[in-house]
Protein backbone atom coordinates (compact mmCIF):
# COMPACT_ATOMS: atom_id res chain seq x y z
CA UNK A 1 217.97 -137.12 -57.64
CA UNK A 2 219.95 -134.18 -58.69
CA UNK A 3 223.28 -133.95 -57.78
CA UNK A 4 224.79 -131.85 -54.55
CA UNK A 5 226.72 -128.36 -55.40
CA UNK A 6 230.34 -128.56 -55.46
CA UNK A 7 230.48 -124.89 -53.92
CA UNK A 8 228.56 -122.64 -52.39
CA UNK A 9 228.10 -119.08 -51.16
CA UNK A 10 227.86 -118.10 -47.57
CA UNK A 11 226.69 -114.81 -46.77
CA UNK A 12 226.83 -113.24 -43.27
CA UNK A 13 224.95 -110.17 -43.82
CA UNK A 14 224.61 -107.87 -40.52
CA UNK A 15 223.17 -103.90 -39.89
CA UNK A 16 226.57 -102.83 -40.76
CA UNK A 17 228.77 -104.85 -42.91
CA UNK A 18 228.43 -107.14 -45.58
CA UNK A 19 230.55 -110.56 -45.60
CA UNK A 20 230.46 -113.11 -48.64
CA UNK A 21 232.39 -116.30 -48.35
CA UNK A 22 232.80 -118.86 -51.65
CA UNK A 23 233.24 -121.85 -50.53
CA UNK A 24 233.92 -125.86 -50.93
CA UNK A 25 230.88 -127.41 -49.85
CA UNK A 26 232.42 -131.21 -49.85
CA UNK A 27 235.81 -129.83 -47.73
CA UNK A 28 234.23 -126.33 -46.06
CA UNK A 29 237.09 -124.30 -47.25
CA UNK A 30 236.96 -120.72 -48.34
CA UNK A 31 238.26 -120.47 -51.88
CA UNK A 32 237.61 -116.34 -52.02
CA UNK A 33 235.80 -113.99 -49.80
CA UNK A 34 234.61 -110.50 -50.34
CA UNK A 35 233.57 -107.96 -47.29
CA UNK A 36 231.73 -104.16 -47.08
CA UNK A 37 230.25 -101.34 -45.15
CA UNK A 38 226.63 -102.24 -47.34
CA UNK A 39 225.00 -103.68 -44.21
CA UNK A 40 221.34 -102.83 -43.62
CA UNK A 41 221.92 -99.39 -42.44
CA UNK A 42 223.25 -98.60 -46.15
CA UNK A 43 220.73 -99.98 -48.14
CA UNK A 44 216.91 -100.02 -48.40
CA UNK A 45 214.56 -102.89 -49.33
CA UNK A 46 214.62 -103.32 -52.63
CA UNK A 47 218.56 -102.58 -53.09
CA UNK A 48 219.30 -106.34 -51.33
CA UNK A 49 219.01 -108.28 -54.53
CA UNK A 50 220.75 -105.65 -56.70
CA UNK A 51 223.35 -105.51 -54.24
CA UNK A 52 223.69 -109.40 -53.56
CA UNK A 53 223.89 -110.51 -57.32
CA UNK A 54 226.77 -107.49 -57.93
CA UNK A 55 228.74 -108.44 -55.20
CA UNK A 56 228.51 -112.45 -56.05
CA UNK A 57 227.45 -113.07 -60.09
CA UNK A 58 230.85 -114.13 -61.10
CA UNK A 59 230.81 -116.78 -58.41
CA UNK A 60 227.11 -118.22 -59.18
CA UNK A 61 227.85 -120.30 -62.36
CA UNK A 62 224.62 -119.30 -63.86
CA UNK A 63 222.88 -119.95 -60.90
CA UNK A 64 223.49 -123.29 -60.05
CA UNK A 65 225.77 -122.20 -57.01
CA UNK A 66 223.41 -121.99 -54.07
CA UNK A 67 223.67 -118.71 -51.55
CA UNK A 68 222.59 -118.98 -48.32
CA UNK A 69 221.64 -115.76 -46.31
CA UNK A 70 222.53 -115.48 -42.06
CA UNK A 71 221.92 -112.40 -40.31
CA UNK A 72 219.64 -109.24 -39.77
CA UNK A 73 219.30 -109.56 -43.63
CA UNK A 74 216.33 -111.61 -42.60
CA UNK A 75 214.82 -109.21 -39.97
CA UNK A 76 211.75 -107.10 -40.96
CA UNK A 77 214.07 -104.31 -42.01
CA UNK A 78 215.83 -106.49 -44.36
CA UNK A 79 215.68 -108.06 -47.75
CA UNK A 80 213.26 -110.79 -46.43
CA UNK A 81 211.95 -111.22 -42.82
CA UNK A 82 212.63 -115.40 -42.17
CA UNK A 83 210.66 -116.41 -38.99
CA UNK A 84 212.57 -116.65 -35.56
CA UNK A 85 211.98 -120.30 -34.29
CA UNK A 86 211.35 -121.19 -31.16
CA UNK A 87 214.04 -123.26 -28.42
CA UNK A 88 214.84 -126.05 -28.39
CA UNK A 89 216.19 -125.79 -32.53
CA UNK A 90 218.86 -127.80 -33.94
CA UNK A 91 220.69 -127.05 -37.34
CA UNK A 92 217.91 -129.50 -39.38
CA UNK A 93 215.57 -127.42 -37.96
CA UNK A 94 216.71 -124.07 -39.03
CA UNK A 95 217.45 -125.88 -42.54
CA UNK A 96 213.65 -126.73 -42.88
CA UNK A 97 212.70 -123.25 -42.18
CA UNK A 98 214.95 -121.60 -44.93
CA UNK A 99 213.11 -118.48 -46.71
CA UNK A 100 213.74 -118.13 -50.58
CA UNK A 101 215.45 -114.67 -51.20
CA UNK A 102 213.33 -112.65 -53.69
CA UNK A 103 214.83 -111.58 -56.62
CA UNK A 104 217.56 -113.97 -56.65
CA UNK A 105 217.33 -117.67 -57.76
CA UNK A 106 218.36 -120.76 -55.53
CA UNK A 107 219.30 -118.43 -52.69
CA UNK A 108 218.36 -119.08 -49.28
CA UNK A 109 218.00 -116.92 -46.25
CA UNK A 110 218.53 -118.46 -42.51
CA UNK A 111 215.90 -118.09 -39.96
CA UNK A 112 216.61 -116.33 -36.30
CA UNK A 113 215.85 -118.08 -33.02
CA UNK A 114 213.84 -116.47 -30.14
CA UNK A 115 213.23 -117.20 -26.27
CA UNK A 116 209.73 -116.08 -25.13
CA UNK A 117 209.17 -116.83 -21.47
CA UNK A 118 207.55 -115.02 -18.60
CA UNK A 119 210.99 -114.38 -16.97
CA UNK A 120 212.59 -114.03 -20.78
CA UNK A 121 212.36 -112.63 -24.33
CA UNK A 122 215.46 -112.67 -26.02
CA UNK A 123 215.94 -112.77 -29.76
CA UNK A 124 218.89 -113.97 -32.00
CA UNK A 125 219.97 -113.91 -35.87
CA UNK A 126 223.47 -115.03 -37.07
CA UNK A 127 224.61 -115.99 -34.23
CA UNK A 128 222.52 -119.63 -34.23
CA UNK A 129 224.92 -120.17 -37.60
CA UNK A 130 227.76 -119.61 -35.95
CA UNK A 131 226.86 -121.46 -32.71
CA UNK A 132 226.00 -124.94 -34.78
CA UNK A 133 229.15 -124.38 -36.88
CA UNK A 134 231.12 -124.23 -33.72
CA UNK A 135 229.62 -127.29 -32.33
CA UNK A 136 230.31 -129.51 -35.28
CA UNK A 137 234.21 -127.84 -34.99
CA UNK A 138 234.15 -128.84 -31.38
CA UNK A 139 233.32 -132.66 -32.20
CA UNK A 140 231.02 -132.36 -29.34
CA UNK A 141 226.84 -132.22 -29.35
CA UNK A 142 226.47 -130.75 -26.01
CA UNK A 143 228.47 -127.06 -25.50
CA UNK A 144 228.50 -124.02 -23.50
CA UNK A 145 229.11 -121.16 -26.49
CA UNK A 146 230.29 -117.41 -25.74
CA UNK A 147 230.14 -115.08 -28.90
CA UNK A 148 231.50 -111.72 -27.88
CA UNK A 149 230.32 -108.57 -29.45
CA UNK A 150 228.30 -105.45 -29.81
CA UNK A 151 225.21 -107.87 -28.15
CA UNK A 152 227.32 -110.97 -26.36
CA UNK A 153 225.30 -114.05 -26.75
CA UNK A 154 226.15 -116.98 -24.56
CA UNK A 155 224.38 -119.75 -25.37
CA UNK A 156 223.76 -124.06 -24.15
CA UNK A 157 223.46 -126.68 -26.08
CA UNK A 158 222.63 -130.46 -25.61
CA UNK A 159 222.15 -133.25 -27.69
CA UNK A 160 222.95 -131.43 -31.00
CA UNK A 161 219.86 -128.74 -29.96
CA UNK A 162 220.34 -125.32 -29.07
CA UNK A 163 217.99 -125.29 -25.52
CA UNK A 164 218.77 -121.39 -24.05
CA UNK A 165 220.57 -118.44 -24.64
CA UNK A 166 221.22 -115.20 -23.42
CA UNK A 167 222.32 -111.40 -24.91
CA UNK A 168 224.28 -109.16 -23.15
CA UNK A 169 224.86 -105.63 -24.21
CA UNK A 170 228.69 -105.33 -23.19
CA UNK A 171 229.60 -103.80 -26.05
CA UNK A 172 227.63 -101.26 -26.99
CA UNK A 173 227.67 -100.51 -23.70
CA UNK A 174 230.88 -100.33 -23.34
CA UNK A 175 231.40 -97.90 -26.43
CA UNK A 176 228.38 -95.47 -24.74
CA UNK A 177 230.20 -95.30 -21.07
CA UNK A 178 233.44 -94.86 -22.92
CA UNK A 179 232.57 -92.07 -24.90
CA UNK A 180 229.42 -90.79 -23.95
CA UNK A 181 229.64 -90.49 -20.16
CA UNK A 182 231.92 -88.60 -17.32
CA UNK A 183 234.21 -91.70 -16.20
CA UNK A 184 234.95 -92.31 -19.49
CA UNK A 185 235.99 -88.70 -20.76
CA UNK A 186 239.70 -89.27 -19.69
CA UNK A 187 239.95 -92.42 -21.92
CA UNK A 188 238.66 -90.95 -25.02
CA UNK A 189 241.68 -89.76 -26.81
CA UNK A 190 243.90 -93.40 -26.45
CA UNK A 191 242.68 -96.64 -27.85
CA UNK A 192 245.51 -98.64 -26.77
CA UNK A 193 244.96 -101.56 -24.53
CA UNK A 194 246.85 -101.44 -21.32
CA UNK A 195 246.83 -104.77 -19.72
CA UNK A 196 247.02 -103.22 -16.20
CA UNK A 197 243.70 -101.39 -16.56
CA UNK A 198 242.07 -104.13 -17.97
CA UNK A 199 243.26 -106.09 -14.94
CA UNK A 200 242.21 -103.51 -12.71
CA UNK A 201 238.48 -103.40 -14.26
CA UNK A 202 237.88 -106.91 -14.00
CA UNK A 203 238.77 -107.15 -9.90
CA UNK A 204 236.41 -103.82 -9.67
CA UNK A 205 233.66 -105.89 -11.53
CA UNK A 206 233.55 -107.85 -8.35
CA UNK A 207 232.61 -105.21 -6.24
CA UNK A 208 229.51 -106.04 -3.87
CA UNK A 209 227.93 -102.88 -5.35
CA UNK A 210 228.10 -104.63 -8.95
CA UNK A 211 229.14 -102.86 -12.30
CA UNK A 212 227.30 -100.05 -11.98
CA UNK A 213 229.57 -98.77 -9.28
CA UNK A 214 232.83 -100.15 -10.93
CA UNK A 215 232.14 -98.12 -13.76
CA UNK A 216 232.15 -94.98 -12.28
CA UNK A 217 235.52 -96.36 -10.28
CA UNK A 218 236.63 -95.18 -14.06
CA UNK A 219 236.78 -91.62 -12.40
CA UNK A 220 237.32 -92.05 -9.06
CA UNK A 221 240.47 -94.11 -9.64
CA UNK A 222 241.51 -91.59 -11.91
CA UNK A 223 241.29 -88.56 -9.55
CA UNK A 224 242.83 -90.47 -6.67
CA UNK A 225 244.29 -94.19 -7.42
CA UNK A 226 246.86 -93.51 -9.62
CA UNK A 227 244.57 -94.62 -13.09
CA UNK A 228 246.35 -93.24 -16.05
CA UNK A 229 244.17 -91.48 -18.70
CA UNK A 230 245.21 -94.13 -21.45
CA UNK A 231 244.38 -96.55 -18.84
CA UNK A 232 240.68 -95.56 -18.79
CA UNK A 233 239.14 -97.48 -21.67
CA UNK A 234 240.74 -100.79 -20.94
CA UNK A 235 239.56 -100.40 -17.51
CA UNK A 236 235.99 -99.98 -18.43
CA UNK A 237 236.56 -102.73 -20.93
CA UNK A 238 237.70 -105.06 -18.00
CA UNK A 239 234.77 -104.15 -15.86
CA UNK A 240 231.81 -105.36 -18.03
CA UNK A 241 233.63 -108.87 -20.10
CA UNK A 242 235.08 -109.35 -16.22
CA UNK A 243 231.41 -108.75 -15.18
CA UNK A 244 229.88 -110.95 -17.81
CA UNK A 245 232.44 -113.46 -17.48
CA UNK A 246 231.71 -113.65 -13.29
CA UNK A 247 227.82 -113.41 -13.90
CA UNK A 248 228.16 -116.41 -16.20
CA UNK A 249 230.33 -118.70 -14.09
CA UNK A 250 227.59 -118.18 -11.27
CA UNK A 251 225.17 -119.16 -13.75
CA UNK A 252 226.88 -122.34 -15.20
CA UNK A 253 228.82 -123.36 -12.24
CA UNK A 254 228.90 -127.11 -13.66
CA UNK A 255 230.65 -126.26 -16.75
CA UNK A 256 234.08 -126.00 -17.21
CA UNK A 257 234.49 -126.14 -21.07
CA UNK A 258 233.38 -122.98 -22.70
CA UNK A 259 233.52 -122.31 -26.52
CA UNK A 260 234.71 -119.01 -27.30
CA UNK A 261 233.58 -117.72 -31.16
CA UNK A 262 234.82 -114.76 -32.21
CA UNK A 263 237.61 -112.62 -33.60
CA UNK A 264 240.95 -112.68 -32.14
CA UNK A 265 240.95 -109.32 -30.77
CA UNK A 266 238.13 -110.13 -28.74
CA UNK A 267 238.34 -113.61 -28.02
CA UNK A 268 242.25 -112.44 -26.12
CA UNK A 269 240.43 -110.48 -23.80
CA UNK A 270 237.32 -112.61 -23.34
CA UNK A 271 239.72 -115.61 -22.80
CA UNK A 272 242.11 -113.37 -19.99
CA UNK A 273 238.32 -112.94 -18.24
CA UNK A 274 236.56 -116.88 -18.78
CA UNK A 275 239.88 -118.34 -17.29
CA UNK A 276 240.40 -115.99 -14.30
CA UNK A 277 237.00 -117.24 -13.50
CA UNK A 278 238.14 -121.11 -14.18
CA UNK A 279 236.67 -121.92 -17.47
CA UNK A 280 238.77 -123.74 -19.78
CA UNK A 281 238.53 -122.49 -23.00
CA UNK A 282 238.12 -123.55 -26.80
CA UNK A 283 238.37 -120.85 -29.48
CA UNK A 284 236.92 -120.88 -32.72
CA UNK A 285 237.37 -118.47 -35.39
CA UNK A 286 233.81 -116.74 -36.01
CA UNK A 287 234.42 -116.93 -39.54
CA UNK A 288 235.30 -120.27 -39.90
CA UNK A 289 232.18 -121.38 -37.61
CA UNK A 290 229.87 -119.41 -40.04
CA UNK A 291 231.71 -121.75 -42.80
CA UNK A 292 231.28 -124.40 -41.15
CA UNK A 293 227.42 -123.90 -40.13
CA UNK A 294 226.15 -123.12 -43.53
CA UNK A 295 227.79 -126.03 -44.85
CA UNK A 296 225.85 -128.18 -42.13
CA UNK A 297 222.80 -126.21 -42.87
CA UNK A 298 222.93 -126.40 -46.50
CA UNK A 299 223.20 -130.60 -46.96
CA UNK A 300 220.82 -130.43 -44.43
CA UNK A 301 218.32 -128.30 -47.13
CA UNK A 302 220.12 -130.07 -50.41
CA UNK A 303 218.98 -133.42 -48.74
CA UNK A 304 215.31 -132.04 -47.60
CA UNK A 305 215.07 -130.57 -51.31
CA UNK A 306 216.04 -133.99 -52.99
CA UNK A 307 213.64 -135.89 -51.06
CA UNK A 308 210.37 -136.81 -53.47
């Protein structure tokens, strides 16, 4: 049987940036990390491996240091597509469905997950890393996950197996009201957050008329309620996470525990939003939980690979 890697390389690799993480594989500690713009958008095809080996050669010991790929670097448009597996997956599963990366020995790229149902098709990749990281960080097997972002995913998990998720587009939508719509003209020249107009968004988001009318409030509360132009964007910005966080409390009313996996400028304002609607929250450094699910993922593969 050979013997485990002492390190190895964990590589988060999205459609717009590029994160590479070396890393203890017995403790999960980062010992050096390296970060770009290269995300998909920036490269084509056949750049990935070129790219990859650059950023990471003097980290590889000749090879023997395994890599292991998360993100849209496995979609069609990336280096190589992995296959999106279907619910209920747990971290073993995702481990036995591993993709080699061509071009580049003893690296390893992580499948996606998808939901196809009559009432929902959904599809996910990088996030189930982070999700499964989290979970082992939580010391729990069962978990109610929210992952803020461009495309919000909140997603359930029992017995160790992730059993539904969900995206929601809060913030891409939130950068197209802001700047690419009336209400959010006035906003467009501040981008500091003002706690009173984030305050302000997330009691419109409970408007009977729903978000679509609390975003145009954006103007209307502007022109006659006293809304300050810098107040604009963190008013829209309270309107959709207070939205998402009230949409999600209806839909999990049994939970009260919810795991919150991000960055820390968005997990603040995600957190101000879960607890006004009475979640008690854990958070969880995304980068840590991406850590700490590749290293879960990879003895999961080193121990499938040793088997005879």
């Amino acid at each position: 049987m050979s013997r485990a890697p002492e390190r190895l390389i964990a590589i988060d690799w999205g459609t717009s940036n590029f994160r590479a993480f070396l890393v203890d594989a017995e403790s999960g500690e980062c010992l050096e990390s390296r970060r770009s713009e290269a995300g998909l958008r920036a490269l084509s095809s056949a750049e990935f491996p070129h790219y990859c080996a650059a950023q990471i050669d003097d980290w590889r010991d000749e090879g023997r240091v395994p890599v292991y790929l998360a993100g849209m670097v496995g979609s069609a448009r990336g280096w190589r597509e992995a296959p999106q597996l279907d619910l209920p997956v747990s971290a073993s599963d995702l481990a036995d469905h591993v993709v080699a990366a061509p071009g580049l020995d003893n690296a390893w790229i992580v499948p996606g997950v998808k939901v196809v149902t009559s009432e929902q098709v959904d599809v996910m990749r990088g996030e189930e890393i982070q999700v499964f990281g989290a979970l082992a960080m939580s010391g729990d097997d069962t978990a109610l996950c929210c992952l803020p972002g461009t495309h919000s995913k909140w997603v359930r998990l029992e017995a160790g197996r992730m059993v539904d998720f969900t995206t929601l587009m809060t913030g891409e939508l939130y950068h197209a009201v802001r700047f690419h719509t009336l209400p959010g003209e006035p906003g467009r020249g501040s981008e500091t957050f003002d706690e009173e107009g984030f305050e302000q968004g997330m009691q419109a988001a409970r408007h009977s008329s729903g978000p679509l009318h609390a975003l145009f409030e954006a103007r209307s509360r502007h022109l006659y309620s006293g809304l300050a132009a810098a107040q604009v964007g963190s008013f829209i910005s309270g309107v959709l996470i207070g939205h998402e966080a009230h949409i999600q409390r209806v839909l999990f009313s049994g939970s009260q525990r919810v795991l919150l996996v991000g960055s820390s400028t968005l997990n603040t304002l995600y957190r101000r939003a879960l607890e006004k609607e009475g979640f008690t929250v854990q958070e969880i450094d995304s980068d840590n939980a991406i850590l700490a699910g590749i290293c879960a993922l990879a003895r999961r593969h080193e121990a499938r690979s040793a088997t005879p």
